[in-house]
N, C-alpha and C. Protein backbone atom coordinates (compact mmCIF):
# COMPACT_ATOMS: atom_id res chain seq x y z
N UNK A 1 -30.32 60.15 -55.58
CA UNK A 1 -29.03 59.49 -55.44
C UNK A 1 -28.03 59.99 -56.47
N UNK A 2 -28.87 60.50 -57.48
CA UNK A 2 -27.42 60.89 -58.92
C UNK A 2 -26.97 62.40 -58.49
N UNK A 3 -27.58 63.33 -57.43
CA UNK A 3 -26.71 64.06 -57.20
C UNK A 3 -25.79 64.46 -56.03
N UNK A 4 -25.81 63.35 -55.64
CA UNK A 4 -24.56 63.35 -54.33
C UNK A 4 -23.33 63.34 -54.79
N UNK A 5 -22.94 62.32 -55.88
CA UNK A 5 -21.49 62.84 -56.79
C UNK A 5 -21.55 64.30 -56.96
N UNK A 6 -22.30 65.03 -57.44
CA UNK A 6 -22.46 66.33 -57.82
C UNK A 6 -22.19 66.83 -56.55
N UNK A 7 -22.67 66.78 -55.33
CA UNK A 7 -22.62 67.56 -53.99
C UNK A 7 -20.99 67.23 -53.41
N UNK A 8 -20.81 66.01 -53.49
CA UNK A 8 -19.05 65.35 -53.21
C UNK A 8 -18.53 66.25 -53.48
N UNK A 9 -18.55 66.68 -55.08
CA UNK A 9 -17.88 67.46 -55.71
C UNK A 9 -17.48 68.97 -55.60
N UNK A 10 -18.78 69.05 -55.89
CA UNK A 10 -19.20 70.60 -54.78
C UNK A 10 -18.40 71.03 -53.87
N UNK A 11 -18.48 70.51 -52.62
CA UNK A 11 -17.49 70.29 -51.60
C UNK A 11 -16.16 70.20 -51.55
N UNK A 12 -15.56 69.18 -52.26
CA UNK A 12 -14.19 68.97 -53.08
C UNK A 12 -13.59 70.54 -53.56
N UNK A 13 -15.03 70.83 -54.36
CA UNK A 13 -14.20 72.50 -54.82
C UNK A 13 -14.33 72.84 -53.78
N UNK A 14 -15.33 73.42 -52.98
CA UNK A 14 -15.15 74.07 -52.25
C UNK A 14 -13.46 74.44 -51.12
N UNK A 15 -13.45 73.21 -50.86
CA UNK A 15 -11.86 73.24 -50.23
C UNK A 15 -11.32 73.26 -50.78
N UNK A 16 -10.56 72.95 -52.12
CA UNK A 16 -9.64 73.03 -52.67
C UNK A 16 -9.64 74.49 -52.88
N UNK A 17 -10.56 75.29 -53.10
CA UNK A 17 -10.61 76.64 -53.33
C UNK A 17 -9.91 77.52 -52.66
N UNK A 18 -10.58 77.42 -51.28
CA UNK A 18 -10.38 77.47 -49.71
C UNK A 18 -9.06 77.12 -49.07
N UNK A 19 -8.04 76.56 -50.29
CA UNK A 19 -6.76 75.91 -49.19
C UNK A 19 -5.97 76.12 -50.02
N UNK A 20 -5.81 76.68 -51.16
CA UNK A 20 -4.92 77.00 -52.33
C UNK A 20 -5.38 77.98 -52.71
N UNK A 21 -4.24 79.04 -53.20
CA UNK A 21 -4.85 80.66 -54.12
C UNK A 21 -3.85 80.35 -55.22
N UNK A 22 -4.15 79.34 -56.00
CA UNK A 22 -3.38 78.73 -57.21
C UNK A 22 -4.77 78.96 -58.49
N UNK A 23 -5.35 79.46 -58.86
CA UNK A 23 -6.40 79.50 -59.85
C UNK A 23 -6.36 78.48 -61.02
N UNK A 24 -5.56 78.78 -61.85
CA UNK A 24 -5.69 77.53 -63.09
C UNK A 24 -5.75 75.78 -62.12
N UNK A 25 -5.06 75.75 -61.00
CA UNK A 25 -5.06 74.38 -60.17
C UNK A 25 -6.57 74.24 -59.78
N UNK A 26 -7.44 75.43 -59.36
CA UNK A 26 -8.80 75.03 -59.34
C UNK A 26 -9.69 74.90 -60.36
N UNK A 27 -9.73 75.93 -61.37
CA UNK A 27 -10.25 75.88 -62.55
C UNK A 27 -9.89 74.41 -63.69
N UNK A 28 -9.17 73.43 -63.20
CA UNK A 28 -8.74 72.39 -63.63
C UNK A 28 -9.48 71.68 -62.77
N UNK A 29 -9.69 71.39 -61.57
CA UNK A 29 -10.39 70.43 -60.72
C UNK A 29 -11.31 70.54 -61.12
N UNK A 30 -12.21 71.83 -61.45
CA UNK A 30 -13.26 72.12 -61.46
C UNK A 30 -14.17 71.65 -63.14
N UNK A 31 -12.96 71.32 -64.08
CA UNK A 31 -12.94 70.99 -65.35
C UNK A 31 -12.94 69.18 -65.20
N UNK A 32 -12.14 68.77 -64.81
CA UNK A 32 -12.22 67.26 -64.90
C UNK A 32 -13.49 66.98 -63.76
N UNK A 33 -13.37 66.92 -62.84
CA UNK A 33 -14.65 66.83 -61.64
C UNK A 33 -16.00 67.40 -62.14
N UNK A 34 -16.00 68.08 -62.84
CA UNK A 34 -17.24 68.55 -63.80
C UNK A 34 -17.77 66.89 -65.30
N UNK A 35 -16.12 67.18 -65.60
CA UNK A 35 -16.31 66.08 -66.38
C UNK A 35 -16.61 64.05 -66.02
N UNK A 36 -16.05 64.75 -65.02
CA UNK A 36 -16.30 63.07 -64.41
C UNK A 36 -17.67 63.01 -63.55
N UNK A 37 -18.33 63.90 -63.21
CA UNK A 37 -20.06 64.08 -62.55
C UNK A 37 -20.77 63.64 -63.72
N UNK A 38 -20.56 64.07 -64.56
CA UNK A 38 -21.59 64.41 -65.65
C UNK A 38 -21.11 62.96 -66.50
N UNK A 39 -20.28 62.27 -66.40
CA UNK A 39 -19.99 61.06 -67.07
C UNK A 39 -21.06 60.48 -66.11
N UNK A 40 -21.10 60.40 -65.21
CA UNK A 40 -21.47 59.66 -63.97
C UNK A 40 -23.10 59.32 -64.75
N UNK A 41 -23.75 60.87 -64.38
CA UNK A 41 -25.03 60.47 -64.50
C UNK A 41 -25.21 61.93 -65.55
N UNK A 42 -25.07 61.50 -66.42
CA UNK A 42 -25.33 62.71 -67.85
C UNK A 42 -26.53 63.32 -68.53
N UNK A 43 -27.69 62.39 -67.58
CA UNK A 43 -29.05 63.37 -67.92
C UNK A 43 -29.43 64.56 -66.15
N UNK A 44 -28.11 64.70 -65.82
CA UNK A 44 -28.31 65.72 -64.37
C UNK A 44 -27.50 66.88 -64.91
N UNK A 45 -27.35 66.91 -66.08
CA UNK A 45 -26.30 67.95 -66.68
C UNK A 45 -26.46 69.01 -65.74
N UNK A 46 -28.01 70.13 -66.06
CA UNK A 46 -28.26 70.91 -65.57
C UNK A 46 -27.64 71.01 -64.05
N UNK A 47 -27.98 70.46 -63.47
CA UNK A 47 -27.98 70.20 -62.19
C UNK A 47 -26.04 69.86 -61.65
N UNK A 48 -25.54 69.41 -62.52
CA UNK A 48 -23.99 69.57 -62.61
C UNK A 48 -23.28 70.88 -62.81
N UNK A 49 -24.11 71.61 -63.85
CA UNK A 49 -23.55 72.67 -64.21
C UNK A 49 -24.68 73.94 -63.07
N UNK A 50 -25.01 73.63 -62.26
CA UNK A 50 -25.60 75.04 -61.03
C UNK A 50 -24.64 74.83 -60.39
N UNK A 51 -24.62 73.09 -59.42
CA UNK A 51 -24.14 72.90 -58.45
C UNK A 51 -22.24 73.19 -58.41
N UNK A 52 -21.68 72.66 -59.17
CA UNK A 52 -20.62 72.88 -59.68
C UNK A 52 -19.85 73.94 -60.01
N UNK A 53 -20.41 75.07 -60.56
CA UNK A 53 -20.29 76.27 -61.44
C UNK A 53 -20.77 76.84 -59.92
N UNK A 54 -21.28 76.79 -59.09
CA UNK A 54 -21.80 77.82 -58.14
C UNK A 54 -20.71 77.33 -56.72
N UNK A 55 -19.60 76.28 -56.86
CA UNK A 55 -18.88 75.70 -55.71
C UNK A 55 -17.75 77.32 -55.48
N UNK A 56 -17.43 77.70 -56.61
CA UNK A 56 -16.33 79.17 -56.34
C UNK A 56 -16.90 80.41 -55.90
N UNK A 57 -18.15 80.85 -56.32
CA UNK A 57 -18.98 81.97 -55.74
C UNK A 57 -19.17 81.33 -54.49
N UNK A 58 -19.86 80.45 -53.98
CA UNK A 58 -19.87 79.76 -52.43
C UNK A 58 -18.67 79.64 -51.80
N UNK A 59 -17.90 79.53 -52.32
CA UNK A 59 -16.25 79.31 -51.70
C UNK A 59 -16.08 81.02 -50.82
N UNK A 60 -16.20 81.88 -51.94
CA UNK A 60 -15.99 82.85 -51.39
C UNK A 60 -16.89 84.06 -50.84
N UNK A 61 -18.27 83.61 -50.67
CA UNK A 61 -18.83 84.14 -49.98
C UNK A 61 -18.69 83.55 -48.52
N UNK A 62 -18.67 82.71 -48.73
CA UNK A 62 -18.36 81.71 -46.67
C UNK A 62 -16.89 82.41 -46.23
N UNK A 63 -16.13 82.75 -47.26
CA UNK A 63 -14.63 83.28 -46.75
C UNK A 63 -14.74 84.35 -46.26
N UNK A 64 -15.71 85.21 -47.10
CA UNK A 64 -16.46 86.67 -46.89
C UNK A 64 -17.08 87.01 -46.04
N UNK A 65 -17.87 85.69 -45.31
CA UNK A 65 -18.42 85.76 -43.79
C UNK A 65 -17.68 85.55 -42.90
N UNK A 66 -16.67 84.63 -43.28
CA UNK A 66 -15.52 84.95 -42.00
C UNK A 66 -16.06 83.26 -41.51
N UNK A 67 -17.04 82.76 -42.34
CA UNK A 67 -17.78 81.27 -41.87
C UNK A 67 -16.50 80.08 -42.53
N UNK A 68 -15.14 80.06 -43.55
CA UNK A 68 -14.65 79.55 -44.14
C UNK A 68 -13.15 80.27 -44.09
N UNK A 69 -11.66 80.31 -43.83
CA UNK A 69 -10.54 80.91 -44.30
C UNK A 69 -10.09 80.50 -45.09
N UNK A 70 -9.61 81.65 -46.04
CA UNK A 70 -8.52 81.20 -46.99
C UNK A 70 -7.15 81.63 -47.27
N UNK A 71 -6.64 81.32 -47.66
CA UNK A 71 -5.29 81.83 -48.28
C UNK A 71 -4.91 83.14 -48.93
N UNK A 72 -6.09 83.82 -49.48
CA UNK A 72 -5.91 85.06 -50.49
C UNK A 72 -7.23 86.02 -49.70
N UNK A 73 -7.11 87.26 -49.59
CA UNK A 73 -7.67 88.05 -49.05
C UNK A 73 -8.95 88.39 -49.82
N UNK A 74 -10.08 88.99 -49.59
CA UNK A 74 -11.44 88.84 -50.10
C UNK A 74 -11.77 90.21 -49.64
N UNK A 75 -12.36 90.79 -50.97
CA UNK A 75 -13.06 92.02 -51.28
C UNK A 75 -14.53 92.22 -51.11
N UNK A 76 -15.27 93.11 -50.84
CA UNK A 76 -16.11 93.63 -50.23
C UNK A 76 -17.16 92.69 -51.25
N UNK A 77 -18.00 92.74 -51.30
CA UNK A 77 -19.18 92.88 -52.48
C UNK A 77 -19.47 91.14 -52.55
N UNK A 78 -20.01 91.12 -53.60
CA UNK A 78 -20.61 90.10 -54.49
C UNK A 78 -19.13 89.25 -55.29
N UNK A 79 -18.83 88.49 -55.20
CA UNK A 79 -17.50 88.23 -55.76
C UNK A 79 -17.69 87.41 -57.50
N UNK A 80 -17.64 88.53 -58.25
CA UNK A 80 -18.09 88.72 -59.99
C UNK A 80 -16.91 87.58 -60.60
N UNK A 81 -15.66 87.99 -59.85
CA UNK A 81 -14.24 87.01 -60.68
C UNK A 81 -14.53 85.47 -60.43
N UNK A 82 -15.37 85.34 -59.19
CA UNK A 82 -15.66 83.42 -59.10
C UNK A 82 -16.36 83.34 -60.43
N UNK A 83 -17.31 83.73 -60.97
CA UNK A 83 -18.46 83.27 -61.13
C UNK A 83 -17.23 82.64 -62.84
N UNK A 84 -16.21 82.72 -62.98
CA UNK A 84 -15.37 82.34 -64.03
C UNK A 84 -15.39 81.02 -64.12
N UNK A 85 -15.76 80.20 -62.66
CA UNK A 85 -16.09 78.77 -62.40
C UNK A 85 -16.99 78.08 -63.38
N UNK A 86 -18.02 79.17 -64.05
CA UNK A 86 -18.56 78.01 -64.92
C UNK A 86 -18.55 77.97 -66.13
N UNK A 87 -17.36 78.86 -66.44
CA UNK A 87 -16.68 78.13 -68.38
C UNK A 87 -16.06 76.77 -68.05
N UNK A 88 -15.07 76.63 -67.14
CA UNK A 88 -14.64 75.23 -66.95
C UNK A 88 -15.61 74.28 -66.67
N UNK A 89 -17.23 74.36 -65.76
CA UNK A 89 -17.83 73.60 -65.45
C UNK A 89 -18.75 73.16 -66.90
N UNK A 90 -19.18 74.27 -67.67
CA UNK A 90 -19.91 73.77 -69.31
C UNK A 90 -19.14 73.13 -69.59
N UNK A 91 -17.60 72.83 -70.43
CA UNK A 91 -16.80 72.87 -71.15
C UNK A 91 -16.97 70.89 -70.33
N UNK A 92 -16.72 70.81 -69.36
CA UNK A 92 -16.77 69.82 -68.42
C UNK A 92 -17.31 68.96 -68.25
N UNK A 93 -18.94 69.69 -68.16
CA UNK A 93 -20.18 68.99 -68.42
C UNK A 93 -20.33 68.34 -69.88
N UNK A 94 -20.17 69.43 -70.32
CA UNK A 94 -20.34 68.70 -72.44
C UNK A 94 -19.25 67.67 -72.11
N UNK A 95 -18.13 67.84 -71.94
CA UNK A 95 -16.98 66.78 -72.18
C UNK A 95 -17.70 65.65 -71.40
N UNK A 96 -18.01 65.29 -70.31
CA UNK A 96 -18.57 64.28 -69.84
C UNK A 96 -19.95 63.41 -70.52
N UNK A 97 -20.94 64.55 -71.00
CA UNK A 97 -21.98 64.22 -71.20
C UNK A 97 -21.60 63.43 -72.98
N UNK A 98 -20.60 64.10 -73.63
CA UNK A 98 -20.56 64.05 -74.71
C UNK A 98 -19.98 62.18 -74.93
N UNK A 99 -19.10 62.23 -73.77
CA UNK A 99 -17.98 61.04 -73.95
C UNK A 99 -18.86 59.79 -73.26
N UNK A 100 -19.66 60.30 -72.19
CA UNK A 100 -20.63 59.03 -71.82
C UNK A 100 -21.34 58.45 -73.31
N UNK A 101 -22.34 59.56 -74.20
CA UNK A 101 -22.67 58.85 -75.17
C UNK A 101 -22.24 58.23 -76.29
N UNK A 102 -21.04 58.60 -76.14
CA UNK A 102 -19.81 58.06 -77.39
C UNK A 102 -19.78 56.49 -76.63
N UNK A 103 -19.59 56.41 -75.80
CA UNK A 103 -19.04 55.34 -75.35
C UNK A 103 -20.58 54.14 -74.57
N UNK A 104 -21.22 54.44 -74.44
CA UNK A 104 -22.73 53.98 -74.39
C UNK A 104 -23.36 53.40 -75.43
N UNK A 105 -23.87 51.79 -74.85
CA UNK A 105 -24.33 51.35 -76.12
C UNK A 105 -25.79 51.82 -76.92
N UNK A 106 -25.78 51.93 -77.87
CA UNK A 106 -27.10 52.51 -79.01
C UNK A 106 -28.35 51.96 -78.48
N UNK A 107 -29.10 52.23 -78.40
CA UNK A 107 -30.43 51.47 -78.59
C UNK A 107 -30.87 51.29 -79.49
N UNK A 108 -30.74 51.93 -80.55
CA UNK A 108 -30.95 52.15 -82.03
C UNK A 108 -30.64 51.16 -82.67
N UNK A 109 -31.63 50.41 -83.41
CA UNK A 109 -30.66 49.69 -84.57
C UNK A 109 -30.93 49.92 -86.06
């Protein structure tokens, strides 16, 4: 159940990717929506940062099959410039994971 936010999300990039050739506008979704997964449920980090970080390489391989259209035209190969999706998705994840335990009560006494 804790990674269906993660898959929502997923998806979320995925179209937004897919329907805008605005980059910093995705690489920002992809930064807060990273950060707000990983608030969610912050021991799925890992699992935030595949699923998440892998929504722009998927974006544009489905565009690449001709299975997804987009807005900006798509080059032959393996697409190396998505894979930029997951400095914003770490950066995202820590910010979430970091601010859930700030804000989470101690068990510790």
């Amino acid at each position: 159940m804790r990674l269906i936010p993660a898959l929502l999300a997923m998806f979320a990039l995925v179209f937004l990717h897919t329907h805008t050739d605005e980059i910093p506008v995705v690489l920002g979704a992809v930064l807060i929506l990273s950060a707000v997964v990983s608030g969610m449920a912050p021991r799925n980090w890992l699992a935030n940062v595949v699923l998440l970080g892998s929504a722009l390489p998927l974006a544009e391989i489905l565009v690449q099959r001709h299975v997804l259209v987009a807005p900006w035209p798509v080059g032959p190969g393996f697409p190396w410039a998505a894979l930029t999706g997951y400095v914003p998705t770490v950066i995202g994840v820590a910010i979430g994971v970091g601010v859930r335990r700030a804000v989470s009560p101690s068990t510790a006494t």
